[in-house]
N, C-alpha and C. Protein backbone atom coordinates (compact mmCIF):
# COMPACT_ATOMS: atom_id res chain seq x y z
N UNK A 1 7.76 -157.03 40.81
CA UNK A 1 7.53 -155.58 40.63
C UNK A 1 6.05 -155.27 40.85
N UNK A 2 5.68 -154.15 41.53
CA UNK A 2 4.62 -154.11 41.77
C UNK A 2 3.50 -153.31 40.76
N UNK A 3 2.25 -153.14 40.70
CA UNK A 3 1.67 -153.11 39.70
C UNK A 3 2.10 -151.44 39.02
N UNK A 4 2.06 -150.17 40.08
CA UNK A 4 2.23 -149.56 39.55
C UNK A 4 3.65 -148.69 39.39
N UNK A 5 4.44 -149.54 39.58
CA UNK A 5 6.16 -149.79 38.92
C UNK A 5 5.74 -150.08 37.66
N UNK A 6 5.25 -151.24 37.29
CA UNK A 6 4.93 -151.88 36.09
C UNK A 6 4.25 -150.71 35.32
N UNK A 7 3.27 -149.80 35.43
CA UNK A 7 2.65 -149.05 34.82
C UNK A 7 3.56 -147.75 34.53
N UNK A 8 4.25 -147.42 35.70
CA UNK A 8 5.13 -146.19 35.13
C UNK A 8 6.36 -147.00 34.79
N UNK A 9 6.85 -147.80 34.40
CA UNK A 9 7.56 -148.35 33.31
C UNK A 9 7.48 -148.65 31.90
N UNK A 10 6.42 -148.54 31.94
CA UNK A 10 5.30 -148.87 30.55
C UNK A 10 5.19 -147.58 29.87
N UNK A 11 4.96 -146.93 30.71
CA UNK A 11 4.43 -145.32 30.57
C UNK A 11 5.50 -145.05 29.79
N UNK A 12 6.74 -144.91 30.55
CA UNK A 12 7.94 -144.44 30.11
C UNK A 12 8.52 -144.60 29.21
N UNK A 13 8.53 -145.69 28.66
CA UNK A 13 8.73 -146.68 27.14
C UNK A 13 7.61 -146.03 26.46
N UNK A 14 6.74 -145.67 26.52
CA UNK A 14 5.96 -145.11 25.41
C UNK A 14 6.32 -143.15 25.08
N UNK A 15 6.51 -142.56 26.18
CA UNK A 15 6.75 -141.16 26.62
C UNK A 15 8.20 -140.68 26.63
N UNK A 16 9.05 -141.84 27.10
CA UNK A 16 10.41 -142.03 26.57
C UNK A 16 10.95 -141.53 25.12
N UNK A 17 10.54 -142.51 24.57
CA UNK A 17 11.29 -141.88 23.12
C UNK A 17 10.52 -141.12 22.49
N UNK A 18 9.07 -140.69 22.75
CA UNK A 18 8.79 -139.27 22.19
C UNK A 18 9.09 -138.16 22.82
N UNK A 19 9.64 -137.76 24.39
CA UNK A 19 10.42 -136.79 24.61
C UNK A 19 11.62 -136.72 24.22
N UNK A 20 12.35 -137.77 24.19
CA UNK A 20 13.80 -137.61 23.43
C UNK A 20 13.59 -137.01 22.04
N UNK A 21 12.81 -137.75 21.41
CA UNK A 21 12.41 -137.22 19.62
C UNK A 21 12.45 -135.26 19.43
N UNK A 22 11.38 -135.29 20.66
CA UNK A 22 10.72 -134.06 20.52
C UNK A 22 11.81 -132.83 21.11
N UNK A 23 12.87 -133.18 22.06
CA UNK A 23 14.12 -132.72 22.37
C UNK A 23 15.46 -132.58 21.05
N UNK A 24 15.33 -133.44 20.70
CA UNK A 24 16.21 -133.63 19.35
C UNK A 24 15.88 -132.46 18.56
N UNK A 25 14.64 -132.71 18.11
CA UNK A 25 13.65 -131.40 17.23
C UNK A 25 14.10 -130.23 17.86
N UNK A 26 13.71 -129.84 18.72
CA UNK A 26 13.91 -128.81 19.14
C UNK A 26 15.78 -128.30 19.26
N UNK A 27 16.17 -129.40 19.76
CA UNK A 27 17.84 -128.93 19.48
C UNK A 27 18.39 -128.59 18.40
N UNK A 28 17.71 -129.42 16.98
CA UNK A 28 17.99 -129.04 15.52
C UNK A 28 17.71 -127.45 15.18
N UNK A 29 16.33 -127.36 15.49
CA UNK A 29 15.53 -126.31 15.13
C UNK A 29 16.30 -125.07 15.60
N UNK A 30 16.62 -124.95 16.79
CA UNK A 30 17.42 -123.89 17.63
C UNK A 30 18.59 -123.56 17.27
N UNK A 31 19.48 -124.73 16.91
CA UNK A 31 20.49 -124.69 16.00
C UNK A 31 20.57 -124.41 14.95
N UNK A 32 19.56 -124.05 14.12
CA UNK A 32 19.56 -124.10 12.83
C UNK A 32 18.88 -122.40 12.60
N UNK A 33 17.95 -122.18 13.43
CA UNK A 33 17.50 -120.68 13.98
C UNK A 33 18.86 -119.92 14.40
N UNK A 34 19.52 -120.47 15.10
CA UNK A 34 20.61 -119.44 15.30
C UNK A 34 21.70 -119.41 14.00
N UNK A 35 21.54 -119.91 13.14
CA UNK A 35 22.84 -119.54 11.93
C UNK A 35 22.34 -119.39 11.15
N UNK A 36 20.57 -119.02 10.59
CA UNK A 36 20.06 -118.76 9.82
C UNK A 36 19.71 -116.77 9.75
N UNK A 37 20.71 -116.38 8.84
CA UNK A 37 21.03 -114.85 8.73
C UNK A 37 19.26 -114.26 8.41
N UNK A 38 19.21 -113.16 9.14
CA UNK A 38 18.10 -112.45 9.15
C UNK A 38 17.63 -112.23 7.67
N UNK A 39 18.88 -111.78 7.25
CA UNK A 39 18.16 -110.83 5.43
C UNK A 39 17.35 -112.38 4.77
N UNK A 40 17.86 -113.43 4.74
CA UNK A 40 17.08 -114.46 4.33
C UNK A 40 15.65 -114.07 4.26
N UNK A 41 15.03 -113.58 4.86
CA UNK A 41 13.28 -113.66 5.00
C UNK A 41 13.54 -112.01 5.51
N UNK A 42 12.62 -110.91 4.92
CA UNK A 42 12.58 -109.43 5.84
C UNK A 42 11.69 -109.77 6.54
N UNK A 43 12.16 -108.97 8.12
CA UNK A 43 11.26 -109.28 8.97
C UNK A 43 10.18 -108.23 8.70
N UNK A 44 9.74 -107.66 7.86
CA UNK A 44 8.84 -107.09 7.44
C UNK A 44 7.62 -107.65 6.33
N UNK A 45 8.18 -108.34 6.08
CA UNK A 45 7.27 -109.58 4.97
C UNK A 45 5.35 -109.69 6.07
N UNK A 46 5.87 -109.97 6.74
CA UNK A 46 4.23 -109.95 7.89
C UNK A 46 3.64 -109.13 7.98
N UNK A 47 4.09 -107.96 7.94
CA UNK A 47 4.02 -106.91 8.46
C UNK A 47 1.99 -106.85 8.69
N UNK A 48 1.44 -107.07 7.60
CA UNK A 48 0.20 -106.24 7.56
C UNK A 48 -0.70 -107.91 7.17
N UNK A 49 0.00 -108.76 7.47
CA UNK A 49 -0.92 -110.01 8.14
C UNK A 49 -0.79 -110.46 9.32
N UNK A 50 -0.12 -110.24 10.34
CA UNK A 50 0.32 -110.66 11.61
C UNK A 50 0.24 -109.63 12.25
N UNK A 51 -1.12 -108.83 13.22
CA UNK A 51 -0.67 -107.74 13.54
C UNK A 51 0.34 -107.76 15.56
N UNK A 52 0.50 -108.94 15.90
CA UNK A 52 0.88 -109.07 16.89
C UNK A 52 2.63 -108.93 17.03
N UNK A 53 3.15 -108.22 17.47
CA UNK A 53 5.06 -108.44 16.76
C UNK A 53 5.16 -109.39 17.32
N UNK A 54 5.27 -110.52 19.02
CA UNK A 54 5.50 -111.68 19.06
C UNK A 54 5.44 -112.39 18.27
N UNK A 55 3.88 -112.64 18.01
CA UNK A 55 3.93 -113.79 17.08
C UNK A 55 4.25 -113.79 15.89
N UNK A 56 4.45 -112.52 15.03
CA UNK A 56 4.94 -112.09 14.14
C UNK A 56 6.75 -112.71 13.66
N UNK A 57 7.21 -112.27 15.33
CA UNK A 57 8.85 -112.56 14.90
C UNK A 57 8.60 -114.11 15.08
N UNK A 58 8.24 -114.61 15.70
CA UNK A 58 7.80 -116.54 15.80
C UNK A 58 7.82 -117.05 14.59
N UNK A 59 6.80 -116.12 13.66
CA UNK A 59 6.26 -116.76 12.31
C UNK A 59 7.46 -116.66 11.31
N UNK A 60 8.16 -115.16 11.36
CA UNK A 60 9.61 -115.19 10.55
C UNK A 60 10.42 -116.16 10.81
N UNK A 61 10.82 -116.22 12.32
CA UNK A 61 11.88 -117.44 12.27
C UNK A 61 11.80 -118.95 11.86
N UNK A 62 10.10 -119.08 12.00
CA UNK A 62 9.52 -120.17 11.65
C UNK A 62 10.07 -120.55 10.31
N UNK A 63 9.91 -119.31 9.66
CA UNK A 63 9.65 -119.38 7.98
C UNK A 63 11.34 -119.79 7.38
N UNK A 64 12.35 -118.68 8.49
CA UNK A 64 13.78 -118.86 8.13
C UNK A 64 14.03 -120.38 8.01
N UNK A 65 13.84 -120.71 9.14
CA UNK A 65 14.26 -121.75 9.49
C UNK A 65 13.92 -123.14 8.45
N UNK A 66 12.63 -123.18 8.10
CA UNK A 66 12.11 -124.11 6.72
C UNK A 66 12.67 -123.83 5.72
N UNK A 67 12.85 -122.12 5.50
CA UNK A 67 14.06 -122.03 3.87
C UNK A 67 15.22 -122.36 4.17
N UNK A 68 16.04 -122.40 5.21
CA UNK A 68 17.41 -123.21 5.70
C UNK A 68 16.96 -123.95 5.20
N UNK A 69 16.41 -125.36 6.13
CA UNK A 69 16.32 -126.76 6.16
C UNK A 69 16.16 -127.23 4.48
N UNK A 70 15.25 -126.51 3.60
CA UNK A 70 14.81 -126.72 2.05
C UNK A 70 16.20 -126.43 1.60
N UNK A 71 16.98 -125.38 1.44
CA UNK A 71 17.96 -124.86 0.61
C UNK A 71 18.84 -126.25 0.87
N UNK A 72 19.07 -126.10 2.40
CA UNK A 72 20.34 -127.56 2.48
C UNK A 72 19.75 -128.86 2.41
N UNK A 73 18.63 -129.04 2.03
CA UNK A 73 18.04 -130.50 1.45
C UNK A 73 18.25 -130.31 -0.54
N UNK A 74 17.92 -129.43 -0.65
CA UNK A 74 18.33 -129.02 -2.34
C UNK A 74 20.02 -129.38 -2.61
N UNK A 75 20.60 -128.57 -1.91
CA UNK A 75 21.61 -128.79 -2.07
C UNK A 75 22.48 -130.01 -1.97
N UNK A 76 22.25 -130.80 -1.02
CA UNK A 76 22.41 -132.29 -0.69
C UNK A 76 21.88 -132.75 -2.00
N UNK A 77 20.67 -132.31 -2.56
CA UNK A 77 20.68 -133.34 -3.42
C UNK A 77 21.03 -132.77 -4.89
N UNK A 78 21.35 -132.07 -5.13
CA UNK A 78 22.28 -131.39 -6.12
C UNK A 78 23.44 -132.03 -6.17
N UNK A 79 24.50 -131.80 -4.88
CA UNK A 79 25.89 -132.74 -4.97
C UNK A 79 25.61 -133.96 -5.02
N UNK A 80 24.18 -134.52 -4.67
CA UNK A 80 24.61 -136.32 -4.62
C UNK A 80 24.36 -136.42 -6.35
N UNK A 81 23.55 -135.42 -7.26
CA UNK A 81 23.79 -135.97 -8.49
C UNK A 81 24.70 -135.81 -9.09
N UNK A 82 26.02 -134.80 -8.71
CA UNK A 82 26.76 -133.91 -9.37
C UNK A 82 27.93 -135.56 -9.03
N UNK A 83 27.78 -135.96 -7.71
CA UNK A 83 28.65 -137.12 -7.35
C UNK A 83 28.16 -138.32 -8.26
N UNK A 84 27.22 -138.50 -9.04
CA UNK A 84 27.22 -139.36 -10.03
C UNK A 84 27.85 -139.38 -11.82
N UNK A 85 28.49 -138.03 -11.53
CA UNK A 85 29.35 -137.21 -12.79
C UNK A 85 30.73 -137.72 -12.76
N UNK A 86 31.43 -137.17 -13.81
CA UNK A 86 32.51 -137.34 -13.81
C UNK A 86 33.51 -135.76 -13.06
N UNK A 87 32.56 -134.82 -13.17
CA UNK A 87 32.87 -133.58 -12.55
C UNK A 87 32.70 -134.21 -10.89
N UNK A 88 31.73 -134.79 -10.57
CA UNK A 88 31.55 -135.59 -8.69
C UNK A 88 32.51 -135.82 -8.84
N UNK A 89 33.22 -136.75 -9.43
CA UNK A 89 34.14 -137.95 -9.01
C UNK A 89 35.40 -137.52 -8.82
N UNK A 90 36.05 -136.09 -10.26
CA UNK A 90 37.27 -135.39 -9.83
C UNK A 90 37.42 -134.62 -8.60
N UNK A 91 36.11 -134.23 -8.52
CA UNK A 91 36.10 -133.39 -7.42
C UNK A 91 36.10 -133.56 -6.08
N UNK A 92 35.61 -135.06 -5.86
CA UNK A 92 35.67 -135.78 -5.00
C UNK A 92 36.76 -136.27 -3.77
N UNK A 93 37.81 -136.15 -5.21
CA UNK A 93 39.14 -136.99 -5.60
C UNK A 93 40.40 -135.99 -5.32
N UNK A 94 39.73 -134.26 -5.54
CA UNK A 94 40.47 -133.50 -5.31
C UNK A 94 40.30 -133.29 -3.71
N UNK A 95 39.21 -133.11 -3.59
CA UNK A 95 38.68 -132.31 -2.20
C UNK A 95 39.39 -133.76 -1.04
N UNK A 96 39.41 -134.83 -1.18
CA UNK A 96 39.95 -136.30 -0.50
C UNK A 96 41.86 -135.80 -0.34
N UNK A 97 42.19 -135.45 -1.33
CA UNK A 97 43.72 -135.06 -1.54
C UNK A 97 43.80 -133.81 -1.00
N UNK A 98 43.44 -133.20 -0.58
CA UNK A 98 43.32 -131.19 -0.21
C UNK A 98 43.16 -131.73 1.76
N UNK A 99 42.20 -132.58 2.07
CA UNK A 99 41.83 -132.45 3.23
C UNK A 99 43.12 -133.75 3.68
N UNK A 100 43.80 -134.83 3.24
CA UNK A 100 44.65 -135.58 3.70
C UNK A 100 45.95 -135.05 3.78
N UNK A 101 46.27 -133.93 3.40
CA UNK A 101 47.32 -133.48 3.77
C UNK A 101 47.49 -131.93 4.74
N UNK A 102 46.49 -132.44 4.97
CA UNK A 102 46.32 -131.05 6.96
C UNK A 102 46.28 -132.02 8.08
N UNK A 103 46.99 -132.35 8.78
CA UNK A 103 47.33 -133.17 9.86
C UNK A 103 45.58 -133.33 10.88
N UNK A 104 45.15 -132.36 10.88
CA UNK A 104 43.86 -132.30 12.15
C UNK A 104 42.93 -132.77 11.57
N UNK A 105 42.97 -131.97 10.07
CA UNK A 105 41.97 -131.54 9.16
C UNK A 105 41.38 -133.50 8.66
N UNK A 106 42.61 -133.75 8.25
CA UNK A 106 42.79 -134.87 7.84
C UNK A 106 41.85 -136.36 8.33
N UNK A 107 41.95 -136.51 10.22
CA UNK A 107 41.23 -137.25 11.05
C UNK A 107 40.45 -136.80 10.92
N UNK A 108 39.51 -135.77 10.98
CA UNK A 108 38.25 -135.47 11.14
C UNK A 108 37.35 -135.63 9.96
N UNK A 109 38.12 -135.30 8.80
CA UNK A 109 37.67 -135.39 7.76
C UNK A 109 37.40 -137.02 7.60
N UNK A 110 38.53 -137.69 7.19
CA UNK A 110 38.18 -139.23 7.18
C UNK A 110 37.28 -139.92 7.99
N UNK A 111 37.34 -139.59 9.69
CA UNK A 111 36.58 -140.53 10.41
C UNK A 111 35.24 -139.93 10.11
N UNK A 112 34.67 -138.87 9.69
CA UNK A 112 33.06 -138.37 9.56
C UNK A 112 32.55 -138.98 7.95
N UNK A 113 33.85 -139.04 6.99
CA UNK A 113 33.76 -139.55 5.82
C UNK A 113 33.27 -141.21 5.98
N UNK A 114 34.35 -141.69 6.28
CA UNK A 114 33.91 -143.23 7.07
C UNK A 114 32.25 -143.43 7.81
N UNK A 115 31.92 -142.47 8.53
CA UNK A 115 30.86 -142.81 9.51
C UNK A 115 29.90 -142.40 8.66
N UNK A 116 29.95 -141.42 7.74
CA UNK A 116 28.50 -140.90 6.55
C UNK A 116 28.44 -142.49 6.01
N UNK A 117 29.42 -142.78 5.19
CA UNK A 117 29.42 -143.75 4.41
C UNK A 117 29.13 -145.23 4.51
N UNK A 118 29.20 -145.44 6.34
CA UNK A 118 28.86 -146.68 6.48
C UNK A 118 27.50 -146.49 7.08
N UNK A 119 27.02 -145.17 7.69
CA UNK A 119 25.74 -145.34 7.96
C UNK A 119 24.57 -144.63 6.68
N UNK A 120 24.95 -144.06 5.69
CA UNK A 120 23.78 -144.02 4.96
C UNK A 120 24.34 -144.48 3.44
N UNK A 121 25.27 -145.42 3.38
CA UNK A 121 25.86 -146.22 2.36
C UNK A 121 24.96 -147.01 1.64
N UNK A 122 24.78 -147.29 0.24
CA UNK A 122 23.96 -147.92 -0.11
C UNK A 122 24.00 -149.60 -0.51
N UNK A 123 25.72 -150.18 0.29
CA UNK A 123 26.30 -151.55 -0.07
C UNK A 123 25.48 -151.98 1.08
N UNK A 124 25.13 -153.48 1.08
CA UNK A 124 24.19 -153.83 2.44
C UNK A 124 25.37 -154.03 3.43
N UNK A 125 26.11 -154.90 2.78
CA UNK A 125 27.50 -155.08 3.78
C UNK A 125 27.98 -154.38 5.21
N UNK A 126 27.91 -153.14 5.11
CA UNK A 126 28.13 -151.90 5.26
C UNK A 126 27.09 -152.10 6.99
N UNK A 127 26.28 -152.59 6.89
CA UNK A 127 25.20 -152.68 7.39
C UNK A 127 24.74 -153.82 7.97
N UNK A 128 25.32 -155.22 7.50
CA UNK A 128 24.75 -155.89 8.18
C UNK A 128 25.12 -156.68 9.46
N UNK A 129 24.03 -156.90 10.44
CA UNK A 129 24.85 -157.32 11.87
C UNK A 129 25.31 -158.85 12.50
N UNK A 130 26.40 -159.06 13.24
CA UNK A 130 26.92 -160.38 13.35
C UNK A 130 26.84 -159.93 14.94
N UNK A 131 27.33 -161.21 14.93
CA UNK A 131 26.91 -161.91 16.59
C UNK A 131 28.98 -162.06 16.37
N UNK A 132 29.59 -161.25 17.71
CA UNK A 132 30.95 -162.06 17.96
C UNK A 132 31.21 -162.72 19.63
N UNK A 133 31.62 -163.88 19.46
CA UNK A 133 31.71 -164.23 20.84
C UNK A 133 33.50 -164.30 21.23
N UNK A 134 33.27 -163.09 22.35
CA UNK A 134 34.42 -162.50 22.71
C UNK A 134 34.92 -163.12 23.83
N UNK A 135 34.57 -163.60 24.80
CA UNK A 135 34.84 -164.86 25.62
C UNK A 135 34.06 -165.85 25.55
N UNK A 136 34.27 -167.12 26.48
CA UNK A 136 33.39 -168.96 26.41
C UNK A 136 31.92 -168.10 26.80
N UNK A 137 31.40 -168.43 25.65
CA UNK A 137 30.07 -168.41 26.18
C UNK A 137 29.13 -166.56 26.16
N UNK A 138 29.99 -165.69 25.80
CA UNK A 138 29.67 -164.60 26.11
C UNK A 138 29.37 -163.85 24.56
N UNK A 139 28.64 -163.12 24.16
CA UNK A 139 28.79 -162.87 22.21
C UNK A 139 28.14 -161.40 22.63
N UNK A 140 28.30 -160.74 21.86
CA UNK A 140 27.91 -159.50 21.43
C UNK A 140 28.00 -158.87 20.32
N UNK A 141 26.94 -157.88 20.03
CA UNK A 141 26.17 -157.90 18.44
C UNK A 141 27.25 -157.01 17.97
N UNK A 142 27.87 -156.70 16.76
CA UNK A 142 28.14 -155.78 16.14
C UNK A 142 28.23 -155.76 14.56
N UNK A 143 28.59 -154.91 13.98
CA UNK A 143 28.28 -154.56 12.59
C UNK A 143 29.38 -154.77 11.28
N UNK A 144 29.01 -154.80 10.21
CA UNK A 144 30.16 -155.38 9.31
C UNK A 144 30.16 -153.76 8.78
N UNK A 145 31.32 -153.33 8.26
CA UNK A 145 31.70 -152.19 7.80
C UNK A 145 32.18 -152.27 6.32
N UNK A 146 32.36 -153.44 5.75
CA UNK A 146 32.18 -153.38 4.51
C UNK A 146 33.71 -153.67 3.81
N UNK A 147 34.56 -153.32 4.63
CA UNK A 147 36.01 -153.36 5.32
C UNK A 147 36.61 -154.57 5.51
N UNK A 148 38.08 -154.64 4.69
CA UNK A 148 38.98 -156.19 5.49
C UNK A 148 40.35 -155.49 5.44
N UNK A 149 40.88 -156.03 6.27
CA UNK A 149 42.64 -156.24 6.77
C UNK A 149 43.26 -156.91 5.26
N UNK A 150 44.68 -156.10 5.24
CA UNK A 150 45.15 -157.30 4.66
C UNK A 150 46.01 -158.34 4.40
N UNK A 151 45.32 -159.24 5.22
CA UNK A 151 45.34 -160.39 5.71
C UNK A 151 44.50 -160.96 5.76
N UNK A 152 43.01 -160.25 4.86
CA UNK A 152 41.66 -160.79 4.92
C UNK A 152 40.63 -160.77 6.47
N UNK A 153 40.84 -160.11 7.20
CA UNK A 153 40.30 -159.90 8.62
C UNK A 153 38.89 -159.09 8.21
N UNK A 154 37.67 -159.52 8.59
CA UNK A 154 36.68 -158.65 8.32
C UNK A 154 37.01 -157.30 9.74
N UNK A 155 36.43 -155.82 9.29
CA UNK A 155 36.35 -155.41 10.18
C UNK A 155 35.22 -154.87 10.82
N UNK A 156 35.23 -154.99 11.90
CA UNK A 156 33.78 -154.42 12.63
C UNK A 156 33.63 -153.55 13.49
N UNK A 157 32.16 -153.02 13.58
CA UNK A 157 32.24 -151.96 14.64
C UNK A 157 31.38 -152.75 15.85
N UNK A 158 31.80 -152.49 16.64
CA UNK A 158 30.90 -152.99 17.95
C UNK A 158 30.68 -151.45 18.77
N UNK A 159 29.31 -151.59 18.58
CA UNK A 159 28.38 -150.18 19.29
C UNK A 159 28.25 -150.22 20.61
N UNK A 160 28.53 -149.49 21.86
CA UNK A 160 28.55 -149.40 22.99
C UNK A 160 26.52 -149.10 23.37
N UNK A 161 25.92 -149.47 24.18
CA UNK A 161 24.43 -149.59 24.49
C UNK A 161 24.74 -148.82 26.00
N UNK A 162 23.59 -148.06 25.74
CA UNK A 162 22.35 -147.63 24.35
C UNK A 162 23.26 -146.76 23.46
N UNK A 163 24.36 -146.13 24.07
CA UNK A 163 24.92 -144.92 23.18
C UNK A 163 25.50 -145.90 21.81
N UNK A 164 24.92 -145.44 20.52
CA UNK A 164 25.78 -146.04 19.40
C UNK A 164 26.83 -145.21 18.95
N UNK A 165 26.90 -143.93 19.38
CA UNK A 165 28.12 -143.39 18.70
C UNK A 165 29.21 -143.54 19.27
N UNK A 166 29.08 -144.53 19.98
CA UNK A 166 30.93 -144.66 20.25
C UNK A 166 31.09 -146.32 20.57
N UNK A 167 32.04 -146.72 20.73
CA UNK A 167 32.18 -147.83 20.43
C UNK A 167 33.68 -148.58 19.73
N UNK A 168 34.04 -149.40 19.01
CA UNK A 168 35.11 -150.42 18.91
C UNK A 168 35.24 -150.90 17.59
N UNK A 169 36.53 -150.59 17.01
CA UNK A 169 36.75 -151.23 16.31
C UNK A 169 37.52 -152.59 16.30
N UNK A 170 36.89 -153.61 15.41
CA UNK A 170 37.21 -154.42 15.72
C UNK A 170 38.10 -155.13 14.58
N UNK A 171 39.13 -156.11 14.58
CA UNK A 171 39.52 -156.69 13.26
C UNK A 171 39.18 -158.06 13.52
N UNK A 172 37.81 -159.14 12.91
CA UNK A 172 38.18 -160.57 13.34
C UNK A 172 38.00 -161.41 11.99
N UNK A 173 38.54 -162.45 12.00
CA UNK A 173 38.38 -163.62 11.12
C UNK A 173 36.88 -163.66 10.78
N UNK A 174 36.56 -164.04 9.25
CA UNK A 174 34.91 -164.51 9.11
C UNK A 174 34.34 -165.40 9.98
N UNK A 175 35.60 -166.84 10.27
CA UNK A 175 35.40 -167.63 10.38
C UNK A 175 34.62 -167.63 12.02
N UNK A 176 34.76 -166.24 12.96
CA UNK A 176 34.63 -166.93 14.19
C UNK A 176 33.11 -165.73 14.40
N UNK A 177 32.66 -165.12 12.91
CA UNK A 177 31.64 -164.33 13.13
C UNK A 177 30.16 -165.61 12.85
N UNK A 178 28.90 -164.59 13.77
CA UNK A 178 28.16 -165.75 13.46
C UNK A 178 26.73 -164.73 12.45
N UNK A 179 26.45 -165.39 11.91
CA UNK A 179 25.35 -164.31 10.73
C UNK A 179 24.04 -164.39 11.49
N UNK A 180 23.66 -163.08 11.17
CA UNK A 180 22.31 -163.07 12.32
C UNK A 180 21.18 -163.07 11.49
N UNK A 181 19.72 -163.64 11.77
CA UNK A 181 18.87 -163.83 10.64
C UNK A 181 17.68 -161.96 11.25
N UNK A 182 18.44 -160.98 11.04
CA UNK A 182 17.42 -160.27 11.44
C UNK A 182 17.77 -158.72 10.69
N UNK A 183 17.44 -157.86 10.79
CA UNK A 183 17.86 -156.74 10.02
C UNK A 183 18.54 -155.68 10.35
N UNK A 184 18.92 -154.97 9.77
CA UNK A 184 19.76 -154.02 10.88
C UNK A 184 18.95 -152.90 11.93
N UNK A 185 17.50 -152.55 11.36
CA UNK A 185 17.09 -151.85 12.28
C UNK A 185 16.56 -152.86 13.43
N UNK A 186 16.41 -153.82 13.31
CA UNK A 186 16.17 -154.94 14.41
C UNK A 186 17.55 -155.41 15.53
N UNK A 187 18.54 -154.91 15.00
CA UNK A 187 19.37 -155.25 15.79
C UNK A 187 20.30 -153.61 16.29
N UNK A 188 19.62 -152.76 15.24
CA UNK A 188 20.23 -151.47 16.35
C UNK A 188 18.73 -151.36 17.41
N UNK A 189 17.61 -151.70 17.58
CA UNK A 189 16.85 -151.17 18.13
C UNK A 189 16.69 -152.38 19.50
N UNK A 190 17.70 -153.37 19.42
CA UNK A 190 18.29 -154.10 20.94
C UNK A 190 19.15 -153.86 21.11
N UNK A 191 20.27 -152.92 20.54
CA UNK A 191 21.52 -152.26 21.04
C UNK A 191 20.37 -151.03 21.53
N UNK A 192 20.14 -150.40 21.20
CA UNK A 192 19.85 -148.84 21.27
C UNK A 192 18.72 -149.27 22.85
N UNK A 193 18.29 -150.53 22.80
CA UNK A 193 17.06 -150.55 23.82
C UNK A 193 17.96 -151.19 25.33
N UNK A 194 19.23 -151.24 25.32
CA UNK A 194 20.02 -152.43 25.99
C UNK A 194 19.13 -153.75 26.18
N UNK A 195 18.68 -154.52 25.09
CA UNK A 195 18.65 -155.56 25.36
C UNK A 195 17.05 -155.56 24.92
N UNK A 196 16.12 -154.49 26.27
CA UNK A 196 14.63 -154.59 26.09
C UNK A 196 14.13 -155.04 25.19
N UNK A 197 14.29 -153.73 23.60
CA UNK A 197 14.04 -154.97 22.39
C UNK A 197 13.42 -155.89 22.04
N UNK A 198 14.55 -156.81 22.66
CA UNK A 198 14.53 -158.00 21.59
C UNK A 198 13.45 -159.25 21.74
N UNK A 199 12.92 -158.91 22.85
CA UNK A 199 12.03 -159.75 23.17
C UNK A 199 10.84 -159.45 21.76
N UNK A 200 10.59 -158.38 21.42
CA UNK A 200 9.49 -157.89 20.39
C UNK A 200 10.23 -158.70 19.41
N UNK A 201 11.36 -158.51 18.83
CA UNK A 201 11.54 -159.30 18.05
C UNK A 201 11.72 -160.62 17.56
N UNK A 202 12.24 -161.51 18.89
CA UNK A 202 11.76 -162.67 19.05
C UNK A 202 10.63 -162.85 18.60
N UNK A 203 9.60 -162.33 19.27
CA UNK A 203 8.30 -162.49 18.98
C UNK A 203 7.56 -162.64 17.86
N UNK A 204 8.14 -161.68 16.66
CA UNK A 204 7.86 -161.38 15.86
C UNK A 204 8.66 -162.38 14.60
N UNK A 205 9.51 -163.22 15.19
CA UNK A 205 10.51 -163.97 14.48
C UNK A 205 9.65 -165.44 15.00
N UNK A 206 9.36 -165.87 16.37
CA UNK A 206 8.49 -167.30 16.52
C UNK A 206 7.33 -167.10 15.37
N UNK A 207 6.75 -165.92 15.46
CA UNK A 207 5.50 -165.85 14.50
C UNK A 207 5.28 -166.36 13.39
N UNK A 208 6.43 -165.99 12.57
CA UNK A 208 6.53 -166.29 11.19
C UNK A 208 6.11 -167.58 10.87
């Protein structure tokens, strides 16, 4: 490869995932600007510190948009204590029984229930990554879900690269998984990199 291949490859890996980041942001933000109801903040609140109306309406939506994001961070953490109650737990228990008996309602509900729970779950299990070798000689990384068959089958997810949200479930024996000595953000960030990665981490694993 020639030198300045090598340099705008480099480049890109650094500029790469801060335009994606900074795209994300902005997709949240926009999204979250458009369902955030006007009366929330009067657009008159500026009025006689902002004398420009552009930047004026900029600064309101600015403002909406942070009391969204605060109210539904409050609130998140309101139900996660209310879910350490015995009022969480009925309610939990009701709202689980209300949504399993609507046929649509039902899949959507469970598989987003499932996917909260194994990605910001607090069991490590849930989380940690194995090596499966799916033909002679061939292995690929995927994740323990915390989950068995029964028949005792661990089950796993195997993440499709770079995209992790989709991907495979898997049912296999303990016996033919192999335990990986590394962490889980170390091993989503050589799924998520196809591969690139892992060389840093190697690296960082000879070191020790």
């Amino acid at each position: 490869m020639s030198a300045w291949k090598r340099d705008f490859v480099s480049g890109l890996i650094v500029i790469g995932p801060i335009l994606v980041t900074l795209f994300v942001l902005y997709f949240v933000y926009s999204f979250v600007e458009g369902l955030t109801p006007e009366f929330l903040i009067p657009a008159e609140l500026l009025d006689h510190l902002i004398e420009n109306p552009a930047v004026r309406d900029q600064a309101i939506e600015f403002l909406r948009v942070v009391l969204s994001l605060a109210t539904l961070l409050a609130v998140i953490a309101i139900v996660g204590f209310l879910m350490r109650t015995t009022i969480g737990t009925v309610s939990e228990r009701l709202l689980d029984a209300g949504a399993n008996r609507l046929p649509i309602i039902r899949v959507v509900y469970n598989a987003s229930k499932t996917a909260s729970e194994t990605a910001f779950g607090e069991q490590d299990q849930l989380q940690e990554p194995v090596k499966l070798e799916v033909w002679d000689g061939l292995r690929m990384t995927a994740f323990k879900t915390g989950r068995t068959t029964s028949d005792g089958k661990e089950v796993l997810f195997l993440p499709t690269s770079p995209n992790i949200t989709t991907g495979f479930l898997l049912e296999v024996h303990q016996s033919e998984l192999t335990e990986l000595e590394e962490s889980t953000g170390e091993a989503l960030t050589r799924v998520l990199s196809a591969g690139f990665g892992e060389a840093d981490s190697d690296d960082r694993s000879s070191s020790r």
